[in-house]
Protein backbone atom coordinates (compact mmCIF):
# COMPACT_ATOMS: atom_id res chain seq x y z
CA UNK A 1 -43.57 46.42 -81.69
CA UNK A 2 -40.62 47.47 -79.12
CA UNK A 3 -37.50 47.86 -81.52
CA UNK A 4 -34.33 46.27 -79.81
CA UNK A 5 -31.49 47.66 -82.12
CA UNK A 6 -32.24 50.28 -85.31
CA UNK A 7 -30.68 49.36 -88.09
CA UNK A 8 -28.20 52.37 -88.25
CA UNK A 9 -26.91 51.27 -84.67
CA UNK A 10 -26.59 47.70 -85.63
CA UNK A 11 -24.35 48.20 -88.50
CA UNK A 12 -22.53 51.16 -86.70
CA UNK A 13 -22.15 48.92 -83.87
CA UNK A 14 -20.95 45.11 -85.99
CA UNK A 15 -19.13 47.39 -88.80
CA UNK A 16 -21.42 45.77 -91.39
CA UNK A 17 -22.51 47.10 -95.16
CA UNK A 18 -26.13 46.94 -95.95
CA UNK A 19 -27.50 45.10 -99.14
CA UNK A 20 -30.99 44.94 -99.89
CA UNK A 21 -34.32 46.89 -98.75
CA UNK A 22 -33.26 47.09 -95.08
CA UNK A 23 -36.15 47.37 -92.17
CA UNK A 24 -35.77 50.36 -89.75
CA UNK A 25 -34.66 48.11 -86.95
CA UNK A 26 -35.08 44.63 -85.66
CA UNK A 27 -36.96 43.59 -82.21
CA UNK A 28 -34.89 39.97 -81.63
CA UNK A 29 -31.92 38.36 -82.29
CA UNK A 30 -31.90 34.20 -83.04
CA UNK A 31 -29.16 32.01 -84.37
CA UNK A 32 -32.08 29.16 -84.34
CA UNK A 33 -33.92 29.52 -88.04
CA UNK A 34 -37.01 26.97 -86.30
CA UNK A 35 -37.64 29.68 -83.41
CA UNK A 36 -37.25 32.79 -85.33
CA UNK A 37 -39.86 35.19 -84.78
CA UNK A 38 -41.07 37.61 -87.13
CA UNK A 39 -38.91 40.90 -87.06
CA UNK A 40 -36.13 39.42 -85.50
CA UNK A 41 -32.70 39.59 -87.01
CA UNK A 42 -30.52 35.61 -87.86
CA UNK A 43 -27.12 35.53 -87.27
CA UNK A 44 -25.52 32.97 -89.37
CA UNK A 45 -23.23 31.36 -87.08
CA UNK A 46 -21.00 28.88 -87.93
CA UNK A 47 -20.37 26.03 -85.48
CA UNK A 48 -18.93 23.34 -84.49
CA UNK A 49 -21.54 20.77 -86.39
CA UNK A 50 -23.35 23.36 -88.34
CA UNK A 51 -23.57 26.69 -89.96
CA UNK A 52 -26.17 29.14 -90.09
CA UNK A 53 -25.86 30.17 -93.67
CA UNK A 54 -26.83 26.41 -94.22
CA UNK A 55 -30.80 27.83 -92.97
CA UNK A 56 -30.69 31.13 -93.81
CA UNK A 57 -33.79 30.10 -96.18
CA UNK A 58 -35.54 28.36 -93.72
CA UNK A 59 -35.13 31.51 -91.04
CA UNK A 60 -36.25 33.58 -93.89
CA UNK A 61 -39.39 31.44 -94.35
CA UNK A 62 -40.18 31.50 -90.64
CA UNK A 63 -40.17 34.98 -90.20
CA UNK A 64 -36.80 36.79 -90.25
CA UNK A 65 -36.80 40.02 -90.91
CA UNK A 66 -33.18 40.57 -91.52
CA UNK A 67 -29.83 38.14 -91.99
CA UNK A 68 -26.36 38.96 -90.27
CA UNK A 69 -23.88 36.69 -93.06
CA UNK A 70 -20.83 36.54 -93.60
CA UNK A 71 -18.35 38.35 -96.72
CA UNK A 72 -17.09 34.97 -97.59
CA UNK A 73 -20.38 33.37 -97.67
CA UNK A 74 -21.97 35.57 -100.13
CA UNK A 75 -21.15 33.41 -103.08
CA UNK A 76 -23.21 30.59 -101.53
CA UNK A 77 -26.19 31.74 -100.29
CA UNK A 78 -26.72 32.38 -104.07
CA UNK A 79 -29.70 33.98 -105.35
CA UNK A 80 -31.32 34.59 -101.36
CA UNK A 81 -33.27 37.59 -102.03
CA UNK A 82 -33.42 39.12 -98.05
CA UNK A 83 -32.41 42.02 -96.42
CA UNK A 84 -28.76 41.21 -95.11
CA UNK A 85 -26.28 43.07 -93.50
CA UNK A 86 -22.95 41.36 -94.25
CA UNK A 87 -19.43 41.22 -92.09
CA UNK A 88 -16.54 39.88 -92.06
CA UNK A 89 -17.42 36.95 -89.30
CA UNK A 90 -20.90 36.65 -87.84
CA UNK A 91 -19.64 35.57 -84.61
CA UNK A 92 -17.10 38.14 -84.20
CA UNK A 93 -19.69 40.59 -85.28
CA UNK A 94 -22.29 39.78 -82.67
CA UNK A 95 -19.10 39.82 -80.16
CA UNK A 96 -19.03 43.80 -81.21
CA UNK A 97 -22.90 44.16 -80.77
CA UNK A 98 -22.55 42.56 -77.19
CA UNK A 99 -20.15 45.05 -76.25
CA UNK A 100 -22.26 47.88 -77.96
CA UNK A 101 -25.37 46.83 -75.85
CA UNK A 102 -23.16 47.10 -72.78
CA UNK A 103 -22.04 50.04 -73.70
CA UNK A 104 -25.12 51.57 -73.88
CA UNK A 105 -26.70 50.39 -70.83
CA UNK A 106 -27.25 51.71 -67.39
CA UNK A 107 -28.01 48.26 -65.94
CA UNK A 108 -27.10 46.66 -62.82
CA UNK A 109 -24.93 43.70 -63.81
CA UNK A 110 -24.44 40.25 -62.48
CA UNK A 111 -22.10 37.76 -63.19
CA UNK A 112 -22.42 33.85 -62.13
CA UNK A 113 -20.05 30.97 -62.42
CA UNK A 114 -18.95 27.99 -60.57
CA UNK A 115 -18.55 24.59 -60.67
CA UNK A 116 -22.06 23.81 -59.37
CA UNK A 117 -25.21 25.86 -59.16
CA UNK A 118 -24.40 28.70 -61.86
CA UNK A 119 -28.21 28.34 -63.28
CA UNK A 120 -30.23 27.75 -60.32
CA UNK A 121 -28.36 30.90 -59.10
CA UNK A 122 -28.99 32.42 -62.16
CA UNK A 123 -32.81 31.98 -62.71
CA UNK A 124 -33.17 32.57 -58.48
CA UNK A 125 -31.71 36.32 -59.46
CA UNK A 126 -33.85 36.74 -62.47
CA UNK A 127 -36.83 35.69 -60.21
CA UNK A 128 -35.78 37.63 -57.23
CA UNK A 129 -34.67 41.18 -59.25
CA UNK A 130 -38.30 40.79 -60.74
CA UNK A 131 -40.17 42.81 -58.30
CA UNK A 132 -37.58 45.46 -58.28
CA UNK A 133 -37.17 46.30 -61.49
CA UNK A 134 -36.68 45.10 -65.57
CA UNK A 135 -34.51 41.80 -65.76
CA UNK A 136 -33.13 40.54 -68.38
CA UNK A 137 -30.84 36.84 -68.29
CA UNK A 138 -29.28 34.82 -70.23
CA UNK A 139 -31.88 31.80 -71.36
CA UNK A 140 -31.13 28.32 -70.38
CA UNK A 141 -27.35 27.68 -70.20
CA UNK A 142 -25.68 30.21 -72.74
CA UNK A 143 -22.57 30.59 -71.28
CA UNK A 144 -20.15 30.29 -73.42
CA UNK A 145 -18.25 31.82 -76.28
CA UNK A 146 -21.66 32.28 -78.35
CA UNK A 147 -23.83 31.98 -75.50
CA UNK A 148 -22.35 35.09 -73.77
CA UNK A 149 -22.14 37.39 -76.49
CA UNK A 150 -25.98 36.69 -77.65
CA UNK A 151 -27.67 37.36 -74.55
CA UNK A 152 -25.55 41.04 -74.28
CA UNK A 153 -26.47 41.61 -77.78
CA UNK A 154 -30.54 40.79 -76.71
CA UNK A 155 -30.03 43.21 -73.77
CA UNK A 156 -32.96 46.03 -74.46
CA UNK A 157 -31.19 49.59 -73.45
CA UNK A 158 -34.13 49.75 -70.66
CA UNK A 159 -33.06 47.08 -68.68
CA UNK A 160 -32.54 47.92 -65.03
CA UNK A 161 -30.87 44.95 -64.49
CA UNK A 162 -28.68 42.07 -66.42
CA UNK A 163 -27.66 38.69 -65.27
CA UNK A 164 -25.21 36.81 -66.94
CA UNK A 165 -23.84 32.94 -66.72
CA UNK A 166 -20.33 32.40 -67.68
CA UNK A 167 -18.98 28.83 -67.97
CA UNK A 168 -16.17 26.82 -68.80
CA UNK A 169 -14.58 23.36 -69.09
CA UNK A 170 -10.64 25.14 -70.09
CA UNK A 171 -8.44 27.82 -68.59
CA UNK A 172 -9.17 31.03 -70.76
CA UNK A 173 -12.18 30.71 -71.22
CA UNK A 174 -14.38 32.87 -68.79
CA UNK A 175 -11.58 35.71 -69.03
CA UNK A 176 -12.52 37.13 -72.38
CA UNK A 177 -16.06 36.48 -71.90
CA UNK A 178 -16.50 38.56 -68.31
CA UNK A 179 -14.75 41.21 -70.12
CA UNK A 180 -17.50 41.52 -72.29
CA UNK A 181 -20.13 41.30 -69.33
CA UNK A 182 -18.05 43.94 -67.03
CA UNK A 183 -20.26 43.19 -64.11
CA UNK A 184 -20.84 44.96 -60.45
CA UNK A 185 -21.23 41.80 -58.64
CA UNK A 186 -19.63 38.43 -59.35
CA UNK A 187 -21.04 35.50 -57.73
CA UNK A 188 -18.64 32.01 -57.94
CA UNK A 189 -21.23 29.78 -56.28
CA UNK A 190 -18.37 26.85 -55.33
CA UNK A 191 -15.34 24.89 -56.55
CA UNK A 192 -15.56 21.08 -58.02
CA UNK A 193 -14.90 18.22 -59.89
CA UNK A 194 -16.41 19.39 -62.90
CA UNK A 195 -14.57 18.93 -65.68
CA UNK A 196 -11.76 17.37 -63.47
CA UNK A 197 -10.53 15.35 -66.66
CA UNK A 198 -9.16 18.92 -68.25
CA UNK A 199 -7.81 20.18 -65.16
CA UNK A 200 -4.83 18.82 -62.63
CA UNK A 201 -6.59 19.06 -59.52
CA UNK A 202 -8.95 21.26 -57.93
CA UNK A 203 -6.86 23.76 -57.60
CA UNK A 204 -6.46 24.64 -61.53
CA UNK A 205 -10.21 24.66 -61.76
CA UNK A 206 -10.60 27.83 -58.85
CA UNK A 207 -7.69 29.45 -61.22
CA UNK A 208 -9.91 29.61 -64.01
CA UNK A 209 -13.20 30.35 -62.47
CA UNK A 210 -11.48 33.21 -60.39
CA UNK A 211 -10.98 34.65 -63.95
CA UNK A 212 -15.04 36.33 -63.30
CA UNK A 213 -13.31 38.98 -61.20
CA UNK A 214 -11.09 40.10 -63.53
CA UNK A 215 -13.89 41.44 -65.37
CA UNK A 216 -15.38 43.67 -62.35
CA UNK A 217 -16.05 47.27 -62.64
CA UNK A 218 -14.06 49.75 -60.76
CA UNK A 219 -15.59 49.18 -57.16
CA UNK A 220 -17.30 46.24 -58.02
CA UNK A 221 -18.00 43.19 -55.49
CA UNK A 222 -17.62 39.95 -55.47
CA UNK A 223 -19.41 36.78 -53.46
CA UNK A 224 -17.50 33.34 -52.95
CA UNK A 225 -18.54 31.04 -51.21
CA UNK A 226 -16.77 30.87 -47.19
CA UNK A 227 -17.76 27.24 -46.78
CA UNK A 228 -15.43 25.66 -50.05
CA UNK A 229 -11.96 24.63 -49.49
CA UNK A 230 -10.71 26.66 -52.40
CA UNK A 231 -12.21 30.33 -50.40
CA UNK A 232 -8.61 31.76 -49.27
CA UNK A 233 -7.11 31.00 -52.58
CA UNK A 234 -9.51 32.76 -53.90
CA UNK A 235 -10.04 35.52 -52.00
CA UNK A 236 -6.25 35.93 -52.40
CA UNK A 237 -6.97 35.86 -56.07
CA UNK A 238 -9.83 39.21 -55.48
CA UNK A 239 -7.28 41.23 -53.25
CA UNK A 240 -4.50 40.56 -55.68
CA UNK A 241 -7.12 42.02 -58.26
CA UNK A 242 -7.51 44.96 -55.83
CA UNK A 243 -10.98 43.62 -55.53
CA UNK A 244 -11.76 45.64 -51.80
CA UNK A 245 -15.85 44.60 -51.80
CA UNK A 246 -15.21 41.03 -51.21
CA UNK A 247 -18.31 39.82 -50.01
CA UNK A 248 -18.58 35.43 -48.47
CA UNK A 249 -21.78 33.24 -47.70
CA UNK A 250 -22.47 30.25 -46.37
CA UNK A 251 -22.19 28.27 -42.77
CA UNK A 252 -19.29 29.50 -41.51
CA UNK A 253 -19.65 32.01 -38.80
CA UNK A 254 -17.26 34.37 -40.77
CA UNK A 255 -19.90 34.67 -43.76
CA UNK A 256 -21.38 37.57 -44.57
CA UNK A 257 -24.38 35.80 -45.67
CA UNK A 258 -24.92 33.12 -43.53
CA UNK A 259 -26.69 30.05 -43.13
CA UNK A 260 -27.98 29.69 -39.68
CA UNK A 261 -30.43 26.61 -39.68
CA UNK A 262 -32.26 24.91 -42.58
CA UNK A 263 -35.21 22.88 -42.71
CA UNK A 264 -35.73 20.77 -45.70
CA UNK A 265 -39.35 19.09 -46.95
CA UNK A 266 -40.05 17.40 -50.37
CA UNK A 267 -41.48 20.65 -51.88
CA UNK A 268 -40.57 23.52 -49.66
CA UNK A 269 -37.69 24.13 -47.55
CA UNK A 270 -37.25 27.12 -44.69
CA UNK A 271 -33.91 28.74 -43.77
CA UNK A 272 -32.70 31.21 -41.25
CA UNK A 273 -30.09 33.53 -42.32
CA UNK A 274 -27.74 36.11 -40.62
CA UNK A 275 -27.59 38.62 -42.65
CA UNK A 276 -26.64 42.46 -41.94
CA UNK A 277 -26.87 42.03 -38.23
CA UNK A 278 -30.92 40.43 -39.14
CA UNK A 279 -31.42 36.84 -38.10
CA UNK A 280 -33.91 36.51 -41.46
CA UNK A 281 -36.75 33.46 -41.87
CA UNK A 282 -36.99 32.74 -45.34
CA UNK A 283 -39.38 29.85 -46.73
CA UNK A 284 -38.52 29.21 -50.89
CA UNK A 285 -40.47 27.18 -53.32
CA UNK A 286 -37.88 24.79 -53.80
CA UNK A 287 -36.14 22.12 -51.75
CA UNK A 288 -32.32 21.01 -50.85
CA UNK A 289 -30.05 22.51 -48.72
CA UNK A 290 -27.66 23.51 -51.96
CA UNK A 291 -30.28 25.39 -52.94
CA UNK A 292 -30.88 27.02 -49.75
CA UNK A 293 -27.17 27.85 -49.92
CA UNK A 294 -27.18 29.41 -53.39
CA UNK A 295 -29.67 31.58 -52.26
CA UNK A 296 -27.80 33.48 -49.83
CA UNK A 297 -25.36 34.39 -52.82
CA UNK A 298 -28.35 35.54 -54.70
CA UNK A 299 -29.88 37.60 -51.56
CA UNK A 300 -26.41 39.07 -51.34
CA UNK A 301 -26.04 39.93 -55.23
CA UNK A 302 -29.35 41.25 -55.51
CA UNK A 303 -29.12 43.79 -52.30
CA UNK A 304 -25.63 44.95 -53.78
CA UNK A 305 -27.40 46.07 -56.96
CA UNK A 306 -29.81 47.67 -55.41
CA UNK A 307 -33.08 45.51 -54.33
CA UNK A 308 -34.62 45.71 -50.95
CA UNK A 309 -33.78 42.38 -48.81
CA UNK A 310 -37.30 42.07 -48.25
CA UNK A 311 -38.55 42.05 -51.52
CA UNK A 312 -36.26 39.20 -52.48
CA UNK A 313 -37.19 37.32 -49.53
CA UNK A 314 -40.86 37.54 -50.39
CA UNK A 315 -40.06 36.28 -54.25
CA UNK A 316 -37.66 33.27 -52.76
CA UNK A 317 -41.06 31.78 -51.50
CA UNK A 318 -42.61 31.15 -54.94
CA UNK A 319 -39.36 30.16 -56.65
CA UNK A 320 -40.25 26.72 -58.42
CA UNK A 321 -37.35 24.29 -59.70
CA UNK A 322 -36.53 24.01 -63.31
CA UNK A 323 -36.67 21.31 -65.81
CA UNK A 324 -33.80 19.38 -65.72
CA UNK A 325 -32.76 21.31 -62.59
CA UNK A 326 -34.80 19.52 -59.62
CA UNK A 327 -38.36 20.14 -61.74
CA UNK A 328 -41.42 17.42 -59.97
CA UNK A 329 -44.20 15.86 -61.49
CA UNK A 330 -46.71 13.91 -60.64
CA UNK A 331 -47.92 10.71 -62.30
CA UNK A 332 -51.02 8.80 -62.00
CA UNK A 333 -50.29 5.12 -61.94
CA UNK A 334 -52.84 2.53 -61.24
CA UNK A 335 -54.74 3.48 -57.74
CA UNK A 336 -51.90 6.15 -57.13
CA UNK A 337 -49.25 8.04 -57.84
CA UNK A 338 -45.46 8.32 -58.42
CA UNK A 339 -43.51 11.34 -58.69
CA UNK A 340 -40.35 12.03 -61.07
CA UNK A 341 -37.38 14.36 -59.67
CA UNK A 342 -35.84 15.68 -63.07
CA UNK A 343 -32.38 16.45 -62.61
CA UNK A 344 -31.15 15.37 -65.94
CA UNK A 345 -29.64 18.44 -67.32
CA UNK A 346 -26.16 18.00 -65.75
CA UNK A 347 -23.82 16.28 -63.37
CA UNK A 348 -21.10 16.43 -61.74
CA UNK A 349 -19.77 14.60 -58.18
CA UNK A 350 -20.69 17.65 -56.13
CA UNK A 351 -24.20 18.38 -57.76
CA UNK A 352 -25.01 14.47 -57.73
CA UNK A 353 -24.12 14.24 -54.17
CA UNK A 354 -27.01 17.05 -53.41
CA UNK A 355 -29.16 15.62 -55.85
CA UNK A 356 -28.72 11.94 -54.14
CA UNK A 357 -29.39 14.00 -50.98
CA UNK A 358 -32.12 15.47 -51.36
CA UNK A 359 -33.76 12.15 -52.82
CA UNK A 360 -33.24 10.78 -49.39
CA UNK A 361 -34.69 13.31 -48.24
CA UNK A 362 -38.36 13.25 -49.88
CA UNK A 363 -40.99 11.34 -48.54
CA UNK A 364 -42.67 8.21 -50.16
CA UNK A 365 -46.12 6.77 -49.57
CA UNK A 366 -46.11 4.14 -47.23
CA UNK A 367 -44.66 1.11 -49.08
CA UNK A 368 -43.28 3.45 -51.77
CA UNK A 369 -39.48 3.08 -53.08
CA UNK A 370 -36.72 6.09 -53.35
CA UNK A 371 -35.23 4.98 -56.47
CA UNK A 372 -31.99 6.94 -57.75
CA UNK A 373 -31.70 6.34 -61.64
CA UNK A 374 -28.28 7.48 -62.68
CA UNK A 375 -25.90 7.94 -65.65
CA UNK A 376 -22.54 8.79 -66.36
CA UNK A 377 -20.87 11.98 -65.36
CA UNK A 378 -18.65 13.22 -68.41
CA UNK A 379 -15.15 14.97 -68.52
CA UNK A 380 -13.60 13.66 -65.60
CA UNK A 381 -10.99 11.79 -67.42
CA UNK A 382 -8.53 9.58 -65.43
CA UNK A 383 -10.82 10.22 -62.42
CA UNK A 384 -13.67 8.86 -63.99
CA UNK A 385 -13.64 5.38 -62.00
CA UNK A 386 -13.03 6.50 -58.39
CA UNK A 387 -15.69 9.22 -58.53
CA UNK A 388 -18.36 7.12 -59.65
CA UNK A 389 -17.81 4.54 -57.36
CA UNK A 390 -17.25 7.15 -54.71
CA UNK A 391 -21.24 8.00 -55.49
CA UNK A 392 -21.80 4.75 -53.02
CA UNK A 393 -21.13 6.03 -49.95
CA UNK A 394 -23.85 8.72 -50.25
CA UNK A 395 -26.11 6.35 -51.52
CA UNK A 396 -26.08 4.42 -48.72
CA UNK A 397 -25.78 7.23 -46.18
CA UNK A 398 -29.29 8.46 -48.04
CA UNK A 399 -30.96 5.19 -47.37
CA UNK A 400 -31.43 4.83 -51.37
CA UNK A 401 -31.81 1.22 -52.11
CA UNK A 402 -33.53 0.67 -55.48
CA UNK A 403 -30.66 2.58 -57.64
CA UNK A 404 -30.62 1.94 -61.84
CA UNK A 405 -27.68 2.96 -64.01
CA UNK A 406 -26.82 3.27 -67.35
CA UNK A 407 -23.59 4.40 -69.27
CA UNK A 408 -19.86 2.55 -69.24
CA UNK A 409 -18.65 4.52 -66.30
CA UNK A 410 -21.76 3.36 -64.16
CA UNK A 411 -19.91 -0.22 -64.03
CA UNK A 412 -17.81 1.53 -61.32
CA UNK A 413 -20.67 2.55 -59.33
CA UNK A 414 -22.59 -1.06 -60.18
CA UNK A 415 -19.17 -2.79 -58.52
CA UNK A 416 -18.68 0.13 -55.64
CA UNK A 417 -22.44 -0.63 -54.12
CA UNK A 418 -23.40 -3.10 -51.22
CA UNK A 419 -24.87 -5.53 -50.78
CA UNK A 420 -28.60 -5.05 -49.91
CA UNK A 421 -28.91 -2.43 -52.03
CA UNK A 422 -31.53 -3.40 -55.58
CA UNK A 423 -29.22 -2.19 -58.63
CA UNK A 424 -30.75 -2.27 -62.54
CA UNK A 425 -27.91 -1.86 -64.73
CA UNK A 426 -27.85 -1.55 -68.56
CA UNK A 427 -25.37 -0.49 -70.94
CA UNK A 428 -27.07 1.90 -73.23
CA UNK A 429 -29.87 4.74 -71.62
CA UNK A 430 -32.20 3.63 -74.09
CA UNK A 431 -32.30 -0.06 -72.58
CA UNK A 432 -32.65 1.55 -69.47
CA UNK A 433 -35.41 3.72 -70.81
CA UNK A 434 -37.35 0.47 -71.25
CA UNK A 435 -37.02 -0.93 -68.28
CA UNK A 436 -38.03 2.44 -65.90
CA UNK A 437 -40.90 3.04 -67.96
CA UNK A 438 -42.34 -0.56 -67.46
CA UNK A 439 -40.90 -0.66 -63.70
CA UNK A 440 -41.93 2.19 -61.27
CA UNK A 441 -45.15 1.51 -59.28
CA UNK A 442 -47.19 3.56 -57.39
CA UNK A 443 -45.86 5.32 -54.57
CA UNK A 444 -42.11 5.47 -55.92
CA UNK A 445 -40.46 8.58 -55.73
CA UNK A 446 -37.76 8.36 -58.88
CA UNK A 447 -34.76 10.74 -59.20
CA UNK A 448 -33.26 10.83 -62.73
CA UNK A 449 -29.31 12.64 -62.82
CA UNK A 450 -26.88 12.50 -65.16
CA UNK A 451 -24.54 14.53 -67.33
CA UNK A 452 -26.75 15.84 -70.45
CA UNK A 453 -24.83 14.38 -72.69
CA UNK A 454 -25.76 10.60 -71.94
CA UNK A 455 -29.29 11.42 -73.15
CA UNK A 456 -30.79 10.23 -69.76
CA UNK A 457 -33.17 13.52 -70.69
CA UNK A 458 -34.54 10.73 -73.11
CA UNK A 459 -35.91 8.72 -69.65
CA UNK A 460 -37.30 11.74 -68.80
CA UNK A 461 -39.20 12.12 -71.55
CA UNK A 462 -40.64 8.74 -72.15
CA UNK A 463 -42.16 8.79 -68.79
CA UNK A 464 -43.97 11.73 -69.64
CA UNK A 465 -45.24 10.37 -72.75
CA UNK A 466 -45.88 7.28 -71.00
CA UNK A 467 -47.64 8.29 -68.25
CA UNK A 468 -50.32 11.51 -68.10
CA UNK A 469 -49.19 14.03 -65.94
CA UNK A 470 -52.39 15.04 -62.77
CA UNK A 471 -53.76 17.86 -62.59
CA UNK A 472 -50.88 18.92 -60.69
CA UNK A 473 -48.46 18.57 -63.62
CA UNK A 474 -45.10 20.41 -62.91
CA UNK A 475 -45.57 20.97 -59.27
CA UNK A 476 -44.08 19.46 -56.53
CA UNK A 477 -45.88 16.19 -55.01
């Protein structure tokens, strides 16, 4: 059993007291009591909806080894026998432990934001850096305020190297968080309309993600992206920082990692790159051109810290999608087949424009139907109208004509599209759930995006109940 932090280090490190028979160290950290495992440590945050000290009971029952609660708390956790180790705030304590495990380690770091692509680019590095050495990422999307801190304190002192996800939907935010991460490289994949309701115009939002470079190392690099209308302000914003590795990719014959030609497929895609004076072929495991494009960042990234190019290439050709993120399946349906596109986890104009893309992009079965099912796109505020009926245009220019919707700002959309063009729309997702379950035939090819707060995960998931996934569940079609 590998021990993560010993027990003297973690109270040395979160300036906690001990009470109770405490282990000699702990191998995990969780702030979810149902997914505890045994010997790992539960930090009682308190959130938004919920506090920890609410299940420190249940983590205790599942396995935890050791609480992390808070002075004030004390009184009602009542008669809890468990080892604890007990600060002043959990959060701010596992803040301190972050920074410890930074301190401590000799790792490579990477940092990732932007308004699009921050987790494929995220996972792509933590698949790429494999061959090369340990890795260790944040899991799913923690990148915030909680999310940031956790996956620095999980950080085993071996790791060769770290990649880290920083997000944010308000000015401030990233700043104190990258300060915590102090990375080599810092990657800020593009600038757009995400989050558009909490910031004036685009410009506001490249402010606030240029707030990763503040965070650099001495000598550190960073990677923007050369093709984005916000690159000079930005690369302003690095020289101003006295930022001198400043590193671009994309199409534009300036890049330093550029896209020369891409060839897209429905499960596969190939790219040619320019890259170091190399004109590189590069096949990956997943399709789109946006995802072609993040790659170069995470080619560049991962040869600044330290991997060979050719190494990464090789691992960018059995890179696979991820649920919610682009993730196929394959569904037997009468004599044939349809196949599901999940990109449910999140949405914003830029990222449903590529998903809407590359659905036009897939082939069907003959006499098959490219069918884009849609929901609403949250926090763009005042802009919410134009840029969901602005999702027409690429609709059409994708040759999508079956397209179902769902969600109050969809109406815009619903009254934006042409004639000609087959268009299912409810109010609620779960009416909508009804009807795509009972609706797609064989040979359909159905892409499901949305923000993740609609719920449209929910269509997702009755069409796997619904319908047994082949043999060739969670592959491409």
């Amino acid at each position: 059993m590998t021990i993560l932090w010993t027990i003297d280090d973690l109270m040395a490190a979160m300036h906690g007291r001990p009470m109770g028979n405490l282990p000699e160290g702990i191998t995990g950290i969780s702030i979810d009591s149902r997914s505890i495992g045994k010997g790992e440590a539960f930090f009682a945050i308190k959130g938004d909806r919920v506090d920890g000290h609410d299940y420190a009971g249940i983590a205790i029952a599942n396995g935890a080894t050791l609480l992390v609660v808070s002075e004030a708390k004390l009184p009602a956790l009542g008669r809890l026998s468990a080892p604890m180790i007990v600060v002043d705030d959990v959060l701010e304590a596992m803040v301190r432990l972050g920074c410890a495990a930074r301190d401590r380690s000799a790792a490579r770091i990477i940092a990732v934001t932007g308004s699009v692509g921050k987790t494929t680019t995220k996972e792509m590095l933590r698949h790429v850096l494999a061959p090369s050495g340990r890795v260790h990422a944040s899991v799913a999307s923690f990148n915030n305020h909680w999310g940031v801190p956790l996956t620095l304190a999980r950080m085993p002192e071996n790791t060769d190297f770290g990649v880290f996800e920083i997000g944010m939907n308000h000015p401030d935010e990233i700043r104190p968080l990258v300060k915590m991460v102090r990375p080599h490289v810092a990657i800020i994949t593009t600038i757009a309309a995400a989050h558009l309701g909490n910031f004036k115009d685009l410009g506001e939002i490249a402010a606030a993600k240029a707030e990763i470079m503040e965070g650099l190392v001495d000598g550190g690099h960073v990677i923007l992206n050369r093709d984005n209308e916000q690159f000079d302000m930005l690369e302003r914003a690095a020289t101003s920082l006295g930022i001198s590795h400043i590193h671009s990719f994309g199409s534009n014959p300036r890049a330093d990692f550029r896209l020369l030609e891409f060839a897209g497929g429905s499960e596969r895609a190939v790219l040619w790159a320019g890259i170091g004076g190399r004109t590189l072929e590069i096949e990956m495991g997943a399709p789109g051109r946006h995802i072609a494009e993040n790659a170069l960042a995470a080619i560049g990234a991962a040869t600044l810290v330290g991997a060979t190019i050719d190494s990464v290439v090789a691992a960018l050709g059995t890179l696979r999608p991820e649920k919610g993120r682009g993730a196929r399946h394959r569904f037997p349906i009468g004599t044939g087949f349809f196949v599901l596109i999940d990109e449910s986890y999140n949405a914003n104009p830029a990222s449903m424009r590529a998903a809407i893309a590359l659905l036009g992009e897939t082939e069907t079965p003959q006499g098959g139907r490219k069918i884009a099912i849609l929901g609403d796109m949250l926090e763009m505020g005042e802009f919410a109208g134009r840029v969901h009926a602005e999702l027409a245009a690429p609709l059409v220019e994708a040759g999508i004509a079956h397209v179902w919707l769902a969600g109050p700002e969809m109406v815009h959309l619903r009254d934006a599209l042409p004639e000609g063009i087959h268009v299912e729309y409810r109010e609620t997702v779960d009416a909508l759930t009804d009807f795509a379950v009972s609706s797609v035939t064989a040979g359909d090819v159905v892409m499901i995006k949305s923000s993740k707060g609609t719920g449209c995960g929910r269509i997702v998931q009755a069409l796997l109940e619904k319908y047994p996934l082949s043999s060739m569940a969670g592959n491409a079609a």
